[in-house]
N, C-alpha and C. Protein backbone atom coordinates (compact mmCIF):
# COMPACT_ATOMS: atom_id res chain seq x y z
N UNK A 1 9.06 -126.83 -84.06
CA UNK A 1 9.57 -125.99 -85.12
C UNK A 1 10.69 -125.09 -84.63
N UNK A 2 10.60 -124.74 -83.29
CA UNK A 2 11.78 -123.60 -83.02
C UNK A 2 12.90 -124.54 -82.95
N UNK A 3 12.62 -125.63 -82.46
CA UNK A 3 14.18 -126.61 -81.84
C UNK A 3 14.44 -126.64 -83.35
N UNK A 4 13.91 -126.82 -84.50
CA UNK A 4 14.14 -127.18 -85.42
C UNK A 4 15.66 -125.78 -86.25
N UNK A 5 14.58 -124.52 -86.08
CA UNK A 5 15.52 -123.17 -86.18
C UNK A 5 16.65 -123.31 -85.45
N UNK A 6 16.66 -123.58 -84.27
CA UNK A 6 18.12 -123.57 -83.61
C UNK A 6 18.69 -124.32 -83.96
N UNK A 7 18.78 -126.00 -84.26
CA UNK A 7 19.53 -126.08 -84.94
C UNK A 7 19.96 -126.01 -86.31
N UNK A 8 19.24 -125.55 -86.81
CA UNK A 8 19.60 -124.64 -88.04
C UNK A 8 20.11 -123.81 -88.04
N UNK A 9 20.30 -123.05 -87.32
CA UNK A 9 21.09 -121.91 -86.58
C UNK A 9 22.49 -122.17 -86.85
N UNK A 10 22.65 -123.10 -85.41
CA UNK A 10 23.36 -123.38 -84.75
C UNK A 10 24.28 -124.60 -85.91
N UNK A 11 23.85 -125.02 -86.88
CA UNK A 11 24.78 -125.80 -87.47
C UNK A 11 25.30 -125.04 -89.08
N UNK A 12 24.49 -124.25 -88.88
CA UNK A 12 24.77 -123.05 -89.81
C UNK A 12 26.18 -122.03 -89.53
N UNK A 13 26.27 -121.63 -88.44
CA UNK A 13 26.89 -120.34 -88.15
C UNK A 13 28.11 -121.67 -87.56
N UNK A 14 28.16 -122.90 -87.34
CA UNK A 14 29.61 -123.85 -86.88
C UNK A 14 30.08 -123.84 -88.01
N UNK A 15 29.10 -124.65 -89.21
CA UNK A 15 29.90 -124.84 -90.12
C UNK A 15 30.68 -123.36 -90.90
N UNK A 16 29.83 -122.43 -90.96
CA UNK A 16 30.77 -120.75 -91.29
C UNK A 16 32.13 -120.75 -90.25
N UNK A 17 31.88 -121.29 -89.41
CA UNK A 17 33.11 -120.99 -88.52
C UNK A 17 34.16 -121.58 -88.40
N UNK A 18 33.55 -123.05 -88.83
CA UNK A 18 34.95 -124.06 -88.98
C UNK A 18 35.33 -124.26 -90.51
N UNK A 19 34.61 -123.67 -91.31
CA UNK A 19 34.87 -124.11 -92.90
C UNK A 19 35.94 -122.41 -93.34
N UNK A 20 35.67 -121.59 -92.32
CA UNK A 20 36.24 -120.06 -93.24
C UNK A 20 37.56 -120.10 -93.21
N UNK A 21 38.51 -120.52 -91.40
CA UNK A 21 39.67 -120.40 -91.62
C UNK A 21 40.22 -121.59 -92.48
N UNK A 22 39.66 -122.24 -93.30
CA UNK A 22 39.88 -123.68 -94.17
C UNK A 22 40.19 -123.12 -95.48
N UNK A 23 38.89 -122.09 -95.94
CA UNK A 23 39.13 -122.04 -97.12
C UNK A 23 40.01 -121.16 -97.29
N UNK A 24 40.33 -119.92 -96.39
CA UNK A 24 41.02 -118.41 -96.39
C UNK A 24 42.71 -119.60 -96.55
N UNK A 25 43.08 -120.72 -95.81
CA UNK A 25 44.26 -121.22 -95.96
C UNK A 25 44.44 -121.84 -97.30
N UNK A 26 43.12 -122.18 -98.05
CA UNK A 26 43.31 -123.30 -99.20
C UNK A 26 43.40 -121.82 -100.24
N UNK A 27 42.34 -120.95 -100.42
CA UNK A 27 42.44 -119.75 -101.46
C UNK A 27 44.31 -119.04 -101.26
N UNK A 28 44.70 -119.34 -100.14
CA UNK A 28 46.11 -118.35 -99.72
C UNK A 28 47.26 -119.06 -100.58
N UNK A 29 46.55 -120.48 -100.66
CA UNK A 29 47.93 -121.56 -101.68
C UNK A 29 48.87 -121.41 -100.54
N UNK A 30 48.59 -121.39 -99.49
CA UNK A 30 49.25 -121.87 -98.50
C UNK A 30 50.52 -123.16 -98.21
N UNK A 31 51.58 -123.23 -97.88
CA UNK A 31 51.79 -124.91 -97.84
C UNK A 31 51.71 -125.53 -96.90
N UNK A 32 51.70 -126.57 -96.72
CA UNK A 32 50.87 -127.64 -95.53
C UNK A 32 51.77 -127.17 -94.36
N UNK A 33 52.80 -126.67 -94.22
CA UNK A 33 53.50 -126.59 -93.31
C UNK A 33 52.97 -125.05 -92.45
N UNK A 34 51.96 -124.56 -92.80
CA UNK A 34 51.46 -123.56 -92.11
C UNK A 34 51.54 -123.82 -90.47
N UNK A 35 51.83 -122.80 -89.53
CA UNK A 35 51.85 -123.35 -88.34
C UNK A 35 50.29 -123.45 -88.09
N UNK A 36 49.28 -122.48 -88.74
CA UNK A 36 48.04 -122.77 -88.20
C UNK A 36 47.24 -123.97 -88.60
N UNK A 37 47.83 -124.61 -88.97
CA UNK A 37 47.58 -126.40 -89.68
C UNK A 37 48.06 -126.91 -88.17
N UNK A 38 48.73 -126.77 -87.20
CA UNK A 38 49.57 -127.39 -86.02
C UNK A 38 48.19 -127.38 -85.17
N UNK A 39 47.20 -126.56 -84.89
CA UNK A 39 46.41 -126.20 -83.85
C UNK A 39 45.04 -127.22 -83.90
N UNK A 40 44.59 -128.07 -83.30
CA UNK A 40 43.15 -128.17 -83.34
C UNK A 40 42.20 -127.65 -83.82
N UNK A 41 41.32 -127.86 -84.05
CA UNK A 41 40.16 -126.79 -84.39
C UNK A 41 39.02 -126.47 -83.06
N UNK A 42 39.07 -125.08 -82.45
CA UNK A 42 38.15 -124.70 -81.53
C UNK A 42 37.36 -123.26 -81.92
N UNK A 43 36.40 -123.56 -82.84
CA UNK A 43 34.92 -123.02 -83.19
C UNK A 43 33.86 -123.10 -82.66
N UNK A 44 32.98 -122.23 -81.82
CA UNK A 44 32.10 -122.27 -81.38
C UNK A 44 30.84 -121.64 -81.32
N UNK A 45 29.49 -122.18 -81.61
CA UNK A 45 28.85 -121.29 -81.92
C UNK A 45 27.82 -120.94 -80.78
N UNK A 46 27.56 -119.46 -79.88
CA UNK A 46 27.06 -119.66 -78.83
C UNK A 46 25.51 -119.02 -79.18
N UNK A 47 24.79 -118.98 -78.15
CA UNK A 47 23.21 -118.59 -78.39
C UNK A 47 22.54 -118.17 -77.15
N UNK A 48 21.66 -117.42 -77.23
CA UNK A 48 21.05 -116.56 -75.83
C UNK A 48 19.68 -116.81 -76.05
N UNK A 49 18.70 -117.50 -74.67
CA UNK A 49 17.23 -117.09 -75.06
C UNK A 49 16.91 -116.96 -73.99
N UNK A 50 15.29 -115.96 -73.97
CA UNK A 50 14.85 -116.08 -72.40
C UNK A 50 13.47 -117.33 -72.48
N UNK A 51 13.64 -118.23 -71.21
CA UNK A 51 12.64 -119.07 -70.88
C UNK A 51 13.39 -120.44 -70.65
N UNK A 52 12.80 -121.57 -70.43
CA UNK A 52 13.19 -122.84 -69.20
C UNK A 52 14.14 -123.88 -70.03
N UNK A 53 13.95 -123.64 -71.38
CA UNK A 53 14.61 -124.76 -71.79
C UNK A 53 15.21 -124.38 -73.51
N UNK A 54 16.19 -124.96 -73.82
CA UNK A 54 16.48 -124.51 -75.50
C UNK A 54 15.82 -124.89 -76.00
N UNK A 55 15.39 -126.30 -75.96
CA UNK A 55 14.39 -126.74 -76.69
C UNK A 55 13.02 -126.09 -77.36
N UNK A 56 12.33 -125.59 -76.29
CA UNK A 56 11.52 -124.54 -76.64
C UNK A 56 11.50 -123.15 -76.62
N UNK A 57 12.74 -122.67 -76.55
CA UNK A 57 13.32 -121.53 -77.02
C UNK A 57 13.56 -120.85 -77.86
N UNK A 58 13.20 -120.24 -78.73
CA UNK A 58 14.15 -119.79 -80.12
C UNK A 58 15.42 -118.80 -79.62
N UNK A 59 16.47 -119.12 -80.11
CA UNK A 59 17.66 -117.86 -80.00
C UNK A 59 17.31 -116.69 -79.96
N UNK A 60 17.63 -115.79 -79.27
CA UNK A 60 17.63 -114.27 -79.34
C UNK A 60 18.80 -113.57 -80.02
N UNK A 61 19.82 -114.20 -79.77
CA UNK A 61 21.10 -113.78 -80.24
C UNK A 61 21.70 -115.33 -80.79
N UNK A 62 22.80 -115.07 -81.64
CA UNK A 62 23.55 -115.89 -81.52
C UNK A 62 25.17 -115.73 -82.09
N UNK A 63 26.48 -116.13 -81.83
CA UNK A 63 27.75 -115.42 -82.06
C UNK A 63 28.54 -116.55 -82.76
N UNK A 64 29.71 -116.42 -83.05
CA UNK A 64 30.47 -117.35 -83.39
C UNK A 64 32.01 -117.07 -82.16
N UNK A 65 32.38 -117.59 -81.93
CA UNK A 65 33.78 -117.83 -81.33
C UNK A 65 34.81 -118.65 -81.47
N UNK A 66 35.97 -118.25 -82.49
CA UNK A 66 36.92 -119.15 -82.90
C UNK A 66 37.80 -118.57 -82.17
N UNK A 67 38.70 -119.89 -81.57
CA UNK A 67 40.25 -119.51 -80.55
C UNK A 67 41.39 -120.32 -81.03
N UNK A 68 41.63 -120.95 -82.22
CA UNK A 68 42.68 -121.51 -82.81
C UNK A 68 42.62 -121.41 -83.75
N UNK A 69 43.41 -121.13 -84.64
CA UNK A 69 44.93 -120.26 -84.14
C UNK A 69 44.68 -119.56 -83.32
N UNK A 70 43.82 -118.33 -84.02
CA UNK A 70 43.79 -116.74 -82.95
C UNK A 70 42.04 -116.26 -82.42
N UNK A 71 42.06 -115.63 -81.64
CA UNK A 71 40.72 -115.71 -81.33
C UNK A 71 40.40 -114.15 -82.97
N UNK A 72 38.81 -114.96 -83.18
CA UNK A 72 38.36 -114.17 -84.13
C UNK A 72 36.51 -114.87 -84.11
N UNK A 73 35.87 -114.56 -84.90
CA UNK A 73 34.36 -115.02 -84.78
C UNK A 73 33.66 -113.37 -84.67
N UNK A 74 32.71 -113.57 -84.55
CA UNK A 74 31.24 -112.38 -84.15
C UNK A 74 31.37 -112.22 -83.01
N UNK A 75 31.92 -112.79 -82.19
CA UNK A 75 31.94 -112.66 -80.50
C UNK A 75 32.28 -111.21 -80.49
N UNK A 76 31.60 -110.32 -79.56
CA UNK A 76 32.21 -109.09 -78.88
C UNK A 76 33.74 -108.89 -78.50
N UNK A 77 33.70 -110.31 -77.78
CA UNK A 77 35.34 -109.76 -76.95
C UNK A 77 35.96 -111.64 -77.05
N UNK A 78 35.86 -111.65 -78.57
CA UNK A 78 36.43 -112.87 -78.78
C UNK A 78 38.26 -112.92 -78.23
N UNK A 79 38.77 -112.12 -77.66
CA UNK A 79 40.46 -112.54 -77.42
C UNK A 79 39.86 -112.75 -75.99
N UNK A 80 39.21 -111.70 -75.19
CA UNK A 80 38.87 -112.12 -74.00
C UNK A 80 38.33 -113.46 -73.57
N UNK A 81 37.40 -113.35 -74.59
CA UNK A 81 36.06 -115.11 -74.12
C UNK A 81 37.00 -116.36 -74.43
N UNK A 82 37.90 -116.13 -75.53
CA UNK A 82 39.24 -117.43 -75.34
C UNK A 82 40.15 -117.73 -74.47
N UNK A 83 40.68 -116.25 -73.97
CA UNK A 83 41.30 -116.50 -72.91
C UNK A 83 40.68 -116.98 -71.81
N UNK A 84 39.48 -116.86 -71.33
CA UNK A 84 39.04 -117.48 -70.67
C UNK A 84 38.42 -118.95 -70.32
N UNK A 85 38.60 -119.28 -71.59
CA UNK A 85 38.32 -120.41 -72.04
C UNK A 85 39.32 -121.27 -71.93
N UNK A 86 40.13 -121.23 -72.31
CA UNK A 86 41.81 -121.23 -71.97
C UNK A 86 41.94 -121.81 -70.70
N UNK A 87 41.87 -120.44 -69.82
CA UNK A 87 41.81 -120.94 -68.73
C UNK A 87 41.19 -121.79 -67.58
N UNK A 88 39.55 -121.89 -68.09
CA UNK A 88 39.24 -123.38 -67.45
C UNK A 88 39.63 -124.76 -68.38
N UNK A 89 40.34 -124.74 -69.65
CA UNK A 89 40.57 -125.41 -70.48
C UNK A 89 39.58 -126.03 -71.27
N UNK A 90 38.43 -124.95 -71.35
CA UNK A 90 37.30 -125.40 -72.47
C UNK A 90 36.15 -126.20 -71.66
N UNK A 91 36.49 -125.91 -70.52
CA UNK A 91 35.31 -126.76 -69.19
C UNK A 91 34.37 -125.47 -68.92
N UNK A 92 33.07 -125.71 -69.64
CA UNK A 92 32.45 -124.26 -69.35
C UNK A 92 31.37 -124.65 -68.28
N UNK A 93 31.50 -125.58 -67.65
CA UNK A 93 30.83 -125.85 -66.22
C UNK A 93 31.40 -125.50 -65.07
N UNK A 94 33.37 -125.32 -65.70
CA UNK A 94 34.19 -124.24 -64.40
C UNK A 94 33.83 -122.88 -64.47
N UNK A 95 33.34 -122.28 -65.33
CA UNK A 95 33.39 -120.78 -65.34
C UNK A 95 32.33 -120.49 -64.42
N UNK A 96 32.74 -119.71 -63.79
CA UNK A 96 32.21 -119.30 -61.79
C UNK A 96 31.58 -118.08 -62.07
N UNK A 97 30.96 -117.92 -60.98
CA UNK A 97 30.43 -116.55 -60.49
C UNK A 97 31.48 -115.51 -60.09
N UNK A 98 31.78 -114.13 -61.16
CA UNK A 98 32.42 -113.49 -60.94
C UNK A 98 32.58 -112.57 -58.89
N UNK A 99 34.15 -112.45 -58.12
CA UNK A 99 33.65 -112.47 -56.69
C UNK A 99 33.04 -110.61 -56.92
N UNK A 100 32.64 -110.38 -55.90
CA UNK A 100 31.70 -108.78 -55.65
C UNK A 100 30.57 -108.73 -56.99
N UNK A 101 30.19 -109.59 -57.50
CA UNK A 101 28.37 -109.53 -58.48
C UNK A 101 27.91 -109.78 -57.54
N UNK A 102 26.71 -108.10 -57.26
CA UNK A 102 25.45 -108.56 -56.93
C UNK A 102 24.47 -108.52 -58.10
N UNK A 103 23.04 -109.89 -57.85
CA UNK A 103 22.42 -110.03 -59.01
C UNK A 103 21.23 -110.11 -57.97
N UNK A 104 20.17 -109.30 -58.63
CA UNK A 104 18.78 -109.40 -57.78
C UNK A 104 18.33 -111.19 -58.11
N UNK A 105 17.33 -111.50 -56.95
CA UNK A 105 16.83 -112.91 -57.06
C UNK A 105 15.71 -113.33 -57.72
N UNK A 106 15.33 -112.11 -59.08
CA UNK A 106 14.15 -112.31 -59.72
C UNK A 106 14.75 -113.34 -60.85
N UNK A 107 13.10 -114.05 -60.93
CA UNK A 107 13.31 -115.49 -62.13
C UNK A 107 12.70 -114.56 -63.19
N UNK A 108 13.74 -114.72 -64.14
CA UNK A 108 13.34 -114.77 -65.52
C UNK A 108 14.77 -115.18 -65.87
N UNK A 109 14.14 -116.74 -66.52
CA UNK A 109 15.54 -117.91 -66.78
C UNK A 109 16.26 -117.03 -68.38
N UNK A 110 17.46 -117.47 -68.83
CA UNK A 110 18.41 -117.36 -69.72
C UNK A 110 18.47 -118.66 -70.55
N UNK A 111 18.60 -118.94 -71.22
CA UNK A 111 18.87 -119.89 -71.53
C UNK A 111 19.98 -119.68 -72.72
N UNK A 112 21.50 -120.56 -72.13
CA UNK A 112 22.62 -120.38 -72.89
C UNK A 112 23.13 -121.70 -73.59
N UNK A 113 23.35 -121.43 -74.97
CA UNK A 113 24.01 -123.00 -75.58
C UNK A 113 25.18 -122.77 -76.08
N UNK A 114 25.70 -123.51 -76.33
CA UNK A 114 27.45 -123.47 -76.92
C UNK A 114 27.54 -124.79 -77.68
N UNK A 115 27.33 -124.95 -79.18
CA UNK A 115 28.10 -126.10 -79.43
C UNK A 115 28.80 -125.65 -80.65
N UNK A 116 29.39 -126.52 -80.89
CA UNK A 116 30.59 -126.99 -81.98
C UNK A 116 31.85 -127.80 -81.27
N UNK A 117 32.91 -126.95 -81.55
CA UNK A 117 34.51 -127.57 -81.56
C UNK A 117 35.30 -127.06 -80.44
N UNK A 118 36.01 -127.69 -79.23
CA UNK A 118 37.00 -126.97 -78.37
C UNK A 118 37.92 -127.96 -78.74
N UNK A 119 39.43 -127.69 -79.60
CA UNK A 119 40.70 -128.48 -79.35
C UNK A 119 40.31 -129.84 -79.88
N UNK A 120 39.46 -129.79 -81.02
CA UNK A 120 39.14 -131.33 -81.35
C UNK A 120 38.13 -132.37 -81.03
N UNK A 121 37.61 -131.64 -80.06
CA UNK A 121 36.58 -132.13 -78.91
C UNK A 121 34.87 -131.54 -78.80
N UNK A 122 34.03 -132.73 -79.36
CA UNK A 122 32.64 -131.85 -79.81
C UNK A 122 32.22 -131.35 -78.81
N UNK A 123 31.80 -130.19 -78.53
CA UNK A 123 30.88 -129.62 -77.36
C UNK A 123 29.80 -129.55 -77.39
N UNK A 124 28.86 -129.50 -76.63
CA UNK A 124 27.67 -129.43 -76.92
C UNK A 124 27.04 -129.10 -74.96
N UNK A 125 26.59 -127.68 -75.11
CA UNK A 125 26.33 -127.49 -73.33
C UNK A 125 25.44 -126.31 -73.76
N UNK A 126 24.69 -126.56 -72.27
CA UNK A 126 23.21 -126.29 -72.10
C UNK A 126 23.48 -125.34 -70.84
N UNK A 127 23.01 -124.16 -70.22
CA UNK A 127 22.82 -123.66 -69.40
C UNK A 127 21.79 -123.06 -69.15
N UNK A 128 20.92 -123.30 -67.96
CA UNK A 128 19.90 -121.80 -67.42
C UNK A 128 20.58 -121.29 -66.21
N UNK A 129 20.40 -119.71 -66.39
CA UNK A 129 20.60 -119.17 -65.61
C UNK A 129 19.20 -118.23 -65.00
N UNK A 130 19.34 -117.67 -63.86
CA UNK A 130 17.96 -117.25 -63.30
C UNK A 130 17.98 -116.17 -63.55
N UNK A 131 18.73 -115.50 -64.55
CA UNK A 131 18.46 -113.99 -65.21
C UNK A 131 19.06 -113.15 -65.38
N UNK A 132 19.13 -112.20 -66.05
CA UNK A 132 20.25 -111.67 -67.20
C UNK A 132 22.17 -111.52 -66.34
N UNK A 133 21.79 -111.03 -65.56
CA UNK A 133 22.63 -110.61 -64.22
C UNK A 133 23.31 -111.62 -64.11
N UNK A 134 22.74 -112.95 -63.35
CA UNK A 134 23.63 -113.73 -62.89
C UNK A 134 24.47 -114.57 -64.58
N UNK A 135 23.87 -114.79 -66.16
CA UNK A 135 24.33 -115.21 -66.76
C UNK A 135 25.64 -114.13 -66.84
N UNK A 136 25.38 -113.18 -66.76
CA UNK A 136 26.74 -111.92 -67.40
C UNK A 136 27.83 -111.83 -66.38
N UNK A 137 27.45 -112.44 -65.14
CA UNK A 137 28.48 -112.58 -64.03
C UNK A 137 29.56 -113.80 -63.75
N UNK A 138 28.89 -115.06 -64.79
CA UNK A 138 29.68 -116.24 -64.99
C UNK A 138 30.66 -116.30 -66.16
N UNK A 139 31.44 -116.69 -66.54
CA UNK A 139 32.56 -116.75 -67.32
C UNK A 139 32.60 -115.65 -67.79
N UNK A 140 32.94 -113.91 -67.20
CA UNK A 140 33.36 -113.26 -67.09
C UNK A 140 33.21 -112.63 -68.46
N UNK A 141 33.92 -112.80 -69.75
CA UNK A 141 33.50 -112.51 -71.01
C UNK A 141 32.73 -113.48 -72.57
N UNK A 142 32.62 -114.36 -71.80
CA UNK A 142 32.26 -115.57 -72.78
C UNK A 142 30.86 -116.00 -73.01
N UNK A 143 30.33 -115.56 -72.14
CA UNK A 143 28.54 -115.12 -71.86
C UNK A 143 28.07 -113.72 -72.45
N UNK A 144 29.08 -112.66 -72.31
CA UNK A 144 28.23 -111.58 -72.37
C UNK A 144 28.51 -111.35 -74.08
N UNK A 145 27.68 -111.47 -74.74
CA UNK A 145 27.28 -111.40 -76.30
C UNK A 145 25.90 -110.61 -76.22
């Protein structure tokens, strides 16, 4: 039943994210030649839980993060978490351990998801981390929600 909520969640708060800048262009009577018609679509919807797996997780949190055209979504520091995104080019298995984090070595796992849209490209990624510390120390602003 929880896997069931998350993705309910989680296909809930994509589709709000990839359907809003759609309609805000179609209600604007926009013409096709909009430059933000030029960009891909990169919507993403991320999620926080504590324990071993999403599956049996329910979300604790969960955000939206859109970065094309402009960064916007529920994200905290959505211009930041794009730019960073940016910069591993939407590879969120590059985003590193920030250098000088210290994180104590106690287990109590994180469990982080990200799916929807980067640049056209479905995402869909899974992370545990071994606890609050070390998740908030990896991709710098794109974790911490």
């Amino acid at each position: 039943m929880r896997n069931t909520a998350r993705w309910a969640t989680t296909l809930g708060l994509t589709a709000a994210a990839v359907c809003a800048p759609l309609y805000g262009a179609v209600a604007s009577a926009a013409p096709a030649t909009t430059p933000s018609a030029l960009y891909a679509p990169s919507a993403l919807v991320l999620t926080v839980g504590h324990g071993d797996s999403a599956a049996t997780v329910a979300p604790e949190r969960a955000v939206t993060l859109t970065c094309a055209p402009g960064p916007s979504g529920t994200h905290p520091a959505a211009a930041s978490a794009c730019a960073d995104l940016h910069h591993v080019g939407g590879e969120l298995d590059a985003l590193t351990m920030r250098e000088g984090v210290i994180c104590t070595r106690q287990y109590d796992p994180v469990v982080v998801t990200v799916d929807g849209v980067w640049q056209g490209q479905r995402v869909s990624y899974e992370r545990i981390f071994s606890n609050a510390c070390v998740m908030n120390a990896h991709g710098s602003s794109v974790f911490a929600f």
